[in-house]
Protein backbone atom coordinates (compact mmCIF):
# COMPACT_ATOMS: atom_id res chain seq x y z
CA UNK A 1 19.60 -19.03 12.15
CA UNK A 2 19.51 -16.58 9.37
CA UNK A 3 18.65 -12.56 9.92
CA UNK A 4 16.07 -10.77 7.77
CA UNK A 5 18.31 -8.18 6.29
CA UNK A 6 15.47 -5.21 5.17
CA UNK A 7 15.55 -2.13 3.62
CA UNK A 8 14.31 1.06 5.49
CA UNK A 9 13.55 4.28 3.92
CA UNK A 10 16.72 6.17 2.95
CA UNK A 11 16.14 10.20 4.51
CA UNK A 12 13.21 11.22 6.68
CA UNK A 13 12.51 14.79 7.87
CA UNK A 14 10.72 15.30 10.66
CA UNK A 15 8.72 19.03 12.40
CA UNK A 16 6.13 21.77 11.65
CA UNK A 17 6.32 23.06 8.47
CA UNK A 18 9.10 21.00 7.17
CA UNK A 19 7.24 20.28 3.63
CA UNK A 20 8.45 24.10 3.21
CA UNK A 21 11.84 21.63 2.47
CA UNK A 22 10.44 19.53 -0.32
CA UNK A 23 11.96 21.92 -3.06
CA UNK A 24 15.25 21.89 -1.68
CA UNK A 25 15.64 18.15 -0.74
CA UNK A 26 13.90 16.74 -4.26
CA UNK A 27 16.36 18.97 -6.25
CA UNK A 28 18.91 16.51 -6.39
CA UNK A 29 17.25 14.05 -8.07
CA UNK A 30 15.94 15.59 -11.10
CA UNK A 31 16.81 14.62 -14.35
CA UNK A 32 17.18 16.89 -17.28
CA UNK A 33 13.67 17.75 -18.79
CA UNK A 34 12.35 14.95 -17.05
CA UNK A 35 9.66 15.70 -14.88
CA UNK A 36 8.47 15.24 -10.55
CA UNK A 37 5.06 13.51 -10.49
CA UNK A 38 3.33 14.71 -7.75
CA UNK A 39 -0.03 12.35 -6.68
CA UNK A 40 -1.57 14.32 -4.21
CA UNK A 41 -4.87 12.65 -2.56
CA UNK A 42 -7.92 14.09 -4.75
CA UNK A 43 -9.33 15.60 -1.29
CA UNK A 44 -6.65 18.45 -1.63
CA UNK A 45 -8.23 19.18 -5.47
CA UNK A 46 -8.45 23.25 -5.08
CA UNK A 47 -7.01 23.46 -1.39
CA UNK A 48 -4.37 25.53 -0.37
CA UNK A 49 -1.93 22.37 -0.23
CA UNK A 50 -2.05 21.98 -3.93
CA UNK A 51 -0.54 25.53 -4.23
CA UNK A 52 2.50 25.10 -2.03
CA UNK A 53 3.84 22.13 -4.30
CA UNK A 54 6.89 23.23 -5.62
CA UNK A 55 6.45 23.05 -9.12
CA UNK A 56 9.74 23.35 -11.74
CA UNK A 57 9.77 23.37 -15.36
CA UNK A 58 7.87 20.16 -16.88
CA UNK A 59 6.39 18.94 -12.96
CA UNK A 60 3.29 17.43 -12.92
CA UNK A 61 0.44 17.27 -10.44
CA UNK A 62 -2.15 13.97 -10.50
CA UNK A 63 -5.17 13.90 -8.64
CA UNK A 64 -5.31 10.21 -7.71
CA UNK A 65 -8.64 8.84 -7.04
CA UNK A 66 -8.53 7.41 -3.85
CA UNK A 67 -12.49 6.79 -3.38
CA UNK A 68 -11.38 3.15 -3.13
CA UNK A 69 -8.14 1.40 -2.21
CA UNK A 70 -5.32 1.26 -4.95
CA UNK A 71 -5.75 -1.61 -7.03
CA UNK A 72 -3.44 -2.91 -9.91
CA UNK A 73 -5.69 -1.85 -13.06
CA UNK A 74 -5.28 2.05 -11.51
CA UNK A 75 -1.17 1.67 -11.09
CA UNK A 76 -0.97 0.15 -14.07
CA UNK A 77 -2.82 2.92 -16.08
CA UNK A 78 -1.19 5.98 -14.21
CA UNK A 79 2.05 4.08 -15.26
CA UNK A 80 1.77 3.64 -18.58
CA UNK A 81 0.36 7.02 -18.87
CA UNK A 82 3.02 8.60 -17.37
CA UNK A 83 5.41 6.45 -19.44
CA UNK A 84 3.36 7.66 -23.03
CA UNK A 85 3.58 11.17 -22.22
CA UNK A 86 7.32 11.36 -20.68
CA UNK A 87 9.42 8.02 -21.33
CA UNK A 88 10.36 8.01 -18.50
CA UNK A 89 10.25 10.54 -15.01
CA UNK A 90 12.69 11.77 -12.39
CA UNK A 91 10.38 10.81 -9.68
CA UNK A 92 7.09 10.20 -8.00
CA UNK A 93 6.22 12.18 -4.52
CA UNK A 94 2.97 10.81 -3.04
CA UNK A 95 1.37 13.10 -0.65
CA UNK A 96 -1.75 11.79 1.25
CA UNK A 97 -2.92 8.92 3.18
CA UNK A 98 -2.19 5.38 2.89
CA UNK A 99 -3.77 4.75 -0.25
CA UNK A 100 -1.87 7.61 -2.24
CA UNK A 101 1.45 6.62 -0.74
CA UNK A 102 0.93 3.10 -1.73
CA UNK A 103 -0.43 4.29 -5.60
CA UNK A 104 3.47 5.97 -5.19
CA UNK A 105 5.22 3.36 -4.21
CA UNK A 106 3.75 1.20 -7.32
CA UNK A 107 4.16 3.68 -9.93
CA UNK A 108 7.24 4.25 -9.24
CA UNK A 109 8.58 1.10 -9.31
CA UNK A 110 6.03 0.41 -12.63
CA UNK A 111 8.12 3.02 -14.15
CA UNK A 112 10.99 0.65 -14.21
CA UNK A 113 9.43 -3.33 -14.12
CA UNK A 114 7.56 -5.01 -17.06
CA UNK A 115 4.20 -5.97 -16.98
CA UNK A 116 1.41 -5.48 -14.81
CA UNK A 117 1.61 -4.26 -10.93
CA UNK A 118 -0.58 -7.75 -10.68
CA UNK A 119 2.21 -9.84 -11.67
CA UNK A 120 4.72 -8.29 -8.38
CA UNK A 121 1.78 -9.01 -5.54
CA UNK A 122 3.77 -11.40 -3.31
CA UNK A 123 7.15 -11.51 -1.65
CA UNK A 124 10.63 -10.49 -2.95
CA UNK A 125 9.23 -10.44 -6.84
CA UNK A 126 9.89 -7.25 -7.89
CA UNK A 127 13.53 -7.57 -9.49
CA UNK A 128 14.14 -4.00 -10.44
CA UNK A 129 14.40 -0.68 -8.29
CA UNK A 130 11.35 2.20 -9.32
CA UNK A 131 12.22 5.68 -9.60
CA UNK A 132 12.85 8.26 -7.06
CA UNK A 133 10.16 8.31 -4.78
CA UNK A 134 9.09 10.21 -1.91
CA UNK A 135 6.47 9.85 0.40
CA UNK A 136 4.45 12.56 2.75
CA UNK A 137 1.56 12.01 4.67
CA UNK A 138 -1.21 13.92 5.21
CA UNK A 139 -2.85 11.29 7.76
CA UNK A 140 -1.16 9.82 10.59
CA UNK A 141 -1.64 5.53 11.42
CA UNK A 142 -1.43 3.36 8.55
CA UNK A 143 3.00 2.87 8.45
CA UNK A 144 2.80 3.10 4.73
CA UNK A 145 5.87 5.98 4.92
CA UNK A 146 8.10 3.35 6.65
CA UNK A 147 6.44 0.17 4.85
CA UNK A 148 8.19 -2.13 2.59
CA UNK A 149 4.84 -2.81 1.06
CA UNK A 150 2.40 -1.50 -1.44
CA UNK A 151 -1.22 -3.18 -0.82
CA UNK A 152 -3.14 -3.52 -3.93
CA UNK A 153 -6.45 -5.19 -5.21
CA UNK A 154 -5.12 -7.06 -7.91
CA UNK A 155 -7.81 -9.43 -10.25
CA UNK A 156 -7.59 -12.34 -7.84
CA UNK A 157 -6.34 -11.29 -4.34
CA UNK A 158 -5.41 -8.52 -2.01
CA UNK A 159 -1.76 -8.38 -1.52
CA UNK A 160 1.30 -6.13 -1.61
CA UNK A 161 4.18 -5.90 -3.40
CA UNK A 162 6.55 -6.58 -0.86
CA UNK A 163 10.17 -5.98 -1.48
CA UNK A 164 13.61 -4.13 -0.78
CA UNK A 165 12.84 -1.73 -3.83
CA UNK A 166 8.98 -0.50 -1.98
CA UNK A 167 10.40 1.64 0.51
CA UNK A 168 10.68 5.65 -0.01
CA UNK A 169 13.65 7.06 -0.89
CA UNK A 170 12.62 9.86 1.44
CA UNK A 171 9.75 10.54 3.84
CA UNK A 172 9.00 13.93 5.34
CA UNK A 173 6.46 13.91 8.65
CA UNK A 174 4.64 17.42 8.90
CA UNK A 175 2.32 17.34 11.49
CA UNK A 176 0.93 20.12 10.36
CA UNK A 177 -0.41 18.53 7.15
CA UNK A 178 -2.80 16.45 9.39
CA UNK A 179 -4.52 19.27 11.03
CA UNK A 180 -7.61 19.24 9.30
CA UNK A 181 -8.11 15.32 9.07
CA UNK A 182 -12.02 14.66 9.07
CA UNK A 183 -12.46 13.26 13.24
CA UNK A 184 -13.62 9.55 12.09
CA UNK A 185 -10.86 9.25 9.34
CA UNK A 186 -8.48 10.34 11.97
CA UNK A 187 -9.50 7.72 14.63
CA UNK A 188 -9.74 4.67 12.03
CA UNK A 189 -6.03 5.76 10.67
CA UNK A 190 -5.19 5.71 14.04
CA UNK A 191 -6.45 2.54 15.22
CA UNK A 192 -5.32 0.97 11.95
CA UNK A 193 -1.64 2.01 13.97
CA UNK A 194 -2.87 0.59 17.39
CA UNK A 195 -3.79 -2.25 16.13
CA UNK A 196 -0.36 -3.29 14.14
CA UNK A 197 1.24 -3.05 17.39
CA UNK A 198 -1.12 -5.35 19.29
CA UNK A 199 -0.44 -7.88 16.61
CA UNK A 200 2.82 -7.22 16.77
CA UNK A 201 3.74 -7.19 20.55
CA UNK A 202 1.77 -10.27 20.90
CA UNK A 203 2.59 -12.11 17.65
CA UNK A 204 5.15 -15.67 17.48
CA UNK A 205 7.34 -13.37 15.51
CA UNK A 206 8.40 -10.47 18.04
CA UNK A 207 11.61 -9.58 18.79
CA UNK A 208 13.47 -6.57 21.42
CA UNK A 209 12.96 -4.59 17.45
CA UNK A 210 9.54 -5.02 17.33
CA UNK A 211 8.79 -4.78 20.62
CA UNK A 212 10.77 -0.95 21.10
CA UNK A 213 8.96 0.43 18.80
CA UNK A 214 5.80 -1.11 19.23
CA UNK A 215 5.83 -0.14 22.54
CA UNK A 216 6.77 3.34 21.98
CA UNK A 217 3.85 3.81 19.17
CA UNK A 218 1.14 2.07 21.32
CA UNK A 219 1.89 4.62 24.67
CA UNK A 220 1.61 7.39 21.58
CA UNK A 221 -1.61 5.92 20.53
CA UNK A 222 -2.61 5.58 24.34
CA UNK A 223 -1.69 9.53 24.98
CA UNK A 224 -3.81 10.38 22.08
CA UNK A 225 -6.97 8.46 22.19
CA UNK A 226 -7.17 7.68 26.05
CA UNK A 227 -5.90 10.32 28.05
CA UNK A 228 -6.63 13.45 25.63
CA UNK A 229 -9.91 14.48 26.09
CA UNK A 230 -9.45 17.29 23.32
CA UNK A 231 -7.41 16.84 20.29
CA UNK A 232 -4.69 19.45 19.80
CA UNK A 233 -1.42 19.90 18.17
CA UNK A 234 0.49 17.87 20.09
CA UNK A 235 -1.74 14.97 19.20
CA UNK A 236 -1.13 15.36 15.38
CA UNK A 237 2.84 15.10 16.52
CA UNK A 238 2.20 11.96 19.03
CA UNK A 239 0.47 10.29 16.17
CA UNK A 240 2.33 10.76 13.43
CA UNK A 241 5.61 9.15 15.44
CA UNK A 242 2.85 7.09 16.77
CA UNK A 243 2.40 5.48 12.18
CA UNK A 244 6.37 5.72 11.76
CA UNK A 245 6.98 3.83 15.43
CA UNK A 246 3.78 1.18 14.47
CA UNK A 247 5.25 0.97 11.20
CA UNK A 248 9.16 0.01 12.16
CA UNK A 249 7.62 -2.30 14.48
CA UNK A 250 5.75 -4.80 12.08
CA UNK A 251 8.73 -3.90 9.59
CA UNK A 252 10.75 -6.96 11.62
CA UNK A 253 7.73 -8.86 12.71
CA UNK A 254 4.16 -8.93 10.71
CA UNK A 255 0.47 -8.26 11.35
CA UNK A 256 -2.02 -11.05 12.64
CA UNK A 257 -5.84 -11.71 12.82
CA UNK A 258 -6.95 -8.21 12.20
CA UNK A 259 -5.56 -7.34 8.99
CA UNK A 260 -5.94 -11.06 7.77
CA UNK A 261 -9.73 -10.66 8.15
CA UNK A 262 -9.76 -7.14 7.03
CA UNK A 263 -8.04 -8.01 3.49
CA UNK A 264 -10.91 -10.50 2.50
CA UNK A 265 -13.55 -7.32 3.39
CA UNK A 266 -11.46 -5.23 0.94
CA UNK A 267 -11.04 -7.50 -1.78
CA UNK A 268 -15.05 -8.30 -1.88
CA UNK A 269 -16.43 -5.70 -0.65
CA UNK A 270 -14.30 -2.72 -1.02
CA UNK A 271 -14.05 -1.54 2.85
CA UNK A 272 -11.17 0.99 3.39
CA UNK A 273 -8.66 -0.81 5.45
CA UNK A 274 -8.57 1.20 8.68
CA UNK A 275 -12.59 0.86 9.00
CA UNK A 276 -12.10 -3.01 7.74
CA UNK A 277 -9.55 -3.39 10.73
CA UNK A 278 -12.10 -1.34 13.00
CA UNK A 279 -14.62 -3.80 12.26
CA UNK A 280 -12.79 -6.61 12.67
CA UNK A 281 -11.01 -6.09 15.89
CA UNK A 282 -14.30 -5.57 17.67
CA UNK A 283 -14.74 -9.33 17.21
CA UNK A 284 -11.51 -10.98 18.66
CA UNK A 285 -11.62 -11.11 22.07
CA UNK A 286 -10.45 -14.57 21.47
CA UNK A 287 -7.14 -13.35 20.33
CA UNK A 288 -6.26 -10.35 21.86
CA UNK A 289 -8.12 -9.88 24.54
CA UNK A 290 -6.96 -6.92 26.51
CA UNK A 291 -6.71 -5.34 23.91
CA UNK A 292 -10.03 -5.49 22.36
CA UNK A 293 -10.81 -4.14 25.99
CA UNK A 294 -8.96 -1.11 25.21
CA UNK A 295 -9.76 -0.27 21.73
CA UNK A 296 -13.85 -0.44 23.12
CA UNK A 297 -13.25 1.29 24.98
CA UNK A 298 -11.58 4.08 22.59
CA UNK A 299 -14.21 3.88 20.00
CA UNK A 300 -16.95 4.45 22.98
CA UNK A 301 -14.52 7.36 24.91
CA UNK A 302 -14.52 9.07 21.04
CA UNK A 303 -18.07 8.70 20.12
CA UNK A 304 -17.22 6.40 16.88
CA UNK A 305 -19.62 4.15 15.11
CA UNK A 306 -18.33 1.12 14.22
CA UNK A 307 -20.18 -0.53 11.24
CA UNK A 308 -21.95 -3.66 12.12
CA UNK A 309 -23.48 -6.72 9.90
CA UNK A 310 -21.35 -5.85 6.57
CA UNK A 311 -21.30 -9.80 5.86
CA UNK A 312 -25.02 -9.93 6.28
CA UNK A 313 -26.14 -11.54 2.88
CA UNK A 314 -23.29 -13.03 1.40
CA UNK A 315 -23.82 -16.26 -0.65
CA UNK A 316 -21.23 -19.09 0.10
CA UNK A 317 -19.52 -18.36 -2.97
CA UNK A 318 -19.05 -14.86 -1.57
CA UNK A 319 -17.76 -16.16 1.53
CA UNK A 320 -15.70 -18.53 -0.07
CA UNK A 321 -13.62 -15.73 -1.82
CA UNK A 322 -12.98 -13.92 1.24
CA UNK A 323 -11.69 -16.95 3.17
CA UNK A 324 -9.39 -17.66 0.10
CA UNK A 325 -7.92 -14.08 0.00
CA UNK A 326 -7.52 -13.86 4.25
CA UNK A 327 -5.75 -17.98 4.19
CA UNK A 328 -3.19 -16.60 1.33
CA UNK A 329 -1.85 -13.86 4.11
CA UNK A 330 0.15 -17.06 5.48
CA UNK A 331 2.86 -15.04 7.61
CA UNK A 332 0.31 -12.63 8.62
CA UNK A 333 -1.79 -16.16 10.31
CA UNK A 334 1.84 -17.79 11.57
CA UNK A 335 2.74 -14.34 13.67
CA UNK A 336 -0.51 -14.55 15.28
CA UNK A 337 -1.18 -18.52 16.02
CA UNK A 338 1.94 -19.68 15.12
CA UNK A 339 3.17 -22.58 12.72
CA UNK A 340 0.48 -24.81 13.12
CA UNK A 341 -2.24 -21.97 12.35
CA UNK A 342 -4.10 -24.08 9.81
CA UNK A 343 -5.00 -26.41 12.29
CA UNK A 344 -6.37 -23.23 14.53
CA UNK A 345 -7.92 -21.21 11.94
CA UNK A 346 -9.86 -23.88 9.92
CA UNK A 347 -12.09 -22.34 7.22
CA UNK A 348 -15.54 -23.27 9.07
CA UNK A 349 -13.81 -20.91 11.96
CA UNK A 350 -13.12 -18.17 9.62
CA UNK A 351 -16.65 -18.33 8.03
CA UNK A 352 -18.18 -17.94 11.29
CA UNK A 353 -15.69 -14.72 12.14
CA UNK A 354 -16.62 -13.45 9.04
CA UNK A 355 -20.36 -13.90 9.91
CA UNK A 356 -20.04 -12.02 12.93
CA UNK A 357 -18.97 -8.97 10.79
């Protein structure tokens, strides 16, 4: 039996007020007259954060547009861009939530791989390592800092670019950066992270890796959305070891049903992924049923609507496409139902899931 050998991010800072750091630890990297790209989430557009970037000679700051999820046609253009008005750049620091650190991890390595961002969606394709990159997250649940993915919309599917060259060079976890996180996006980052490490504990592919830190990032998630009754500081801390531990955990195993489903509501219909997994996990009791128990139970305890009949509508044809996109996650299907998924999860099955939505 063979060993995945992966890549994990290189440095990661942890504690309050540690982006105070960012100046010191990105110095090394620069290049001569070649700038830092910092894409910092548009929310922070004339907010304090955007002041206490640490800005040397030739540094840029980009807005990026994350109304909707990152897809190719946006990395592509930021890219080439960059790569018109520089050559080339010492590095790119994303600083938001999932989707900005995602839009990093593609630029960067776009800065350095031919072609469009389209052409890397898949496994092990990307042949060249991106620039420096950093990543620093200003929400707390989706993994991306750890990830070895970048999720994209790309013209014909939903997929990352999943490789040894995606992860950050460096991460830094601030807790503090989290503190003003709107109360819904909060809980559907958050369950986005409780819900990788149901899929994970319980998936074909779970190992004493997987299982550490899933268990460790699910008893976070637990602390912070069942037994607090009032969110606090130490709840921005619990959940933002709760992402890294959730995010480690799938690292050596995968997703399942959840995020499957979820990537066919993006790619058609454009639903952020933590709401997309929201919606879907309120539907499987079939799969994981204790723990649909649990997350009701957390959406009703935190007074969150869930969004019901999103499907409600569709024409076959728009069915069709999100079957297509959810059957091409094929290791996301085997860790849930194992090797002979396709015989579990026929497409009439998944068009009646999706039907439920």
């Amino acid at each position: 039996m063979k060993f995945r050998n992966f890549k994990m991010v290189d440095y990661v800072v942890y504690g309050r007020g540690c982006f105070n750091q960012l100046d010191e630890i990105i110095a090394p990297h620069r290049k001569s007259g070649k700038p830092m790209v910092f894409l910092l989430d548009h929310f922070f557009e004339n907010k304090p954060l955007a002041d206490r970037i640490p800005l040397r000679g030739n540094d840029k700051i980009l807005f990026a547009d994350v109304t909707y999820e990152p897809k190719t046609t946006y990395v592509d253009s930021l890219a080439g861009q960059l790569r018109n008005e520089f050559g080339t750049v010492s590095g790119i620091i994303g600083i938001g939530g999932g989707s900005t650190m995602d839009l990093a991890k593609a630029v960067s390595l776009m800065m350095n791989n031919p072609g469009s961002s389209a052409d890397y969606q898949g496994w092990d394709l990307v042949k060249q390592p991106g620039v420096y990159k950093a990543g620093i997250p200003t929400l707390s649940g989706t993994g991306a800092e750890v990830s070895r993915t970048t999720v994209l919309t790309g013209p014909t599917k939903k997929l990352g670019m999943n490789s040894d060259f995606t992860p950050f060079n460096q991460i830094v976890l601030d807790p503090e950066l989290t503190a003003n996180a709107p109360a819904n996006q909060r809980f559907y980052t958050g369950m986005d992270c409780y819900i990788h490490c149901i899929e994970s504990l319980e998936g074909t592919y779970l190992n004493e890796f997987s299982r550490s830190y899933g268990e460790k990032a699910l008893e976070l998630c637990r602390n912070v959305f069942v037994k607090k009754d009032k969110w606090d500081d130490e709840c921005d801390d619990q959940l933002m070891m709760a992402s890294y531990a959730g995010g480690m955990s799938i690292a050596y195993s995968q997703v399942g049903v959840a995020h499957a489903v979820s990537y066919g509501l993006s790619y058609l219909l454009g639903t952020k992924h933590g709401v997309g997994n929201c919606i879907v996990m309120n539907h499987l009791g079939e799969y994981y049923p204790a723990g649909v128990k649990e997350f009701k139970y957390m959406v009703e305890k935190n007074k969150i609507d869930i969004p019901k009949g999103i499907c409600k509508g569709l024409t076959d044809e728009q069915f069709d496409t999100m079957i297509n996109v959810s059957l091409s996650m094929k290791p996301l299907w085997e860790n849930a139902l194992g090797k002979d998924w396709e015989k579990i999860m026929t497409r009439d099955k998944l068009r009646g899931l999706y039907e439920k939505l």
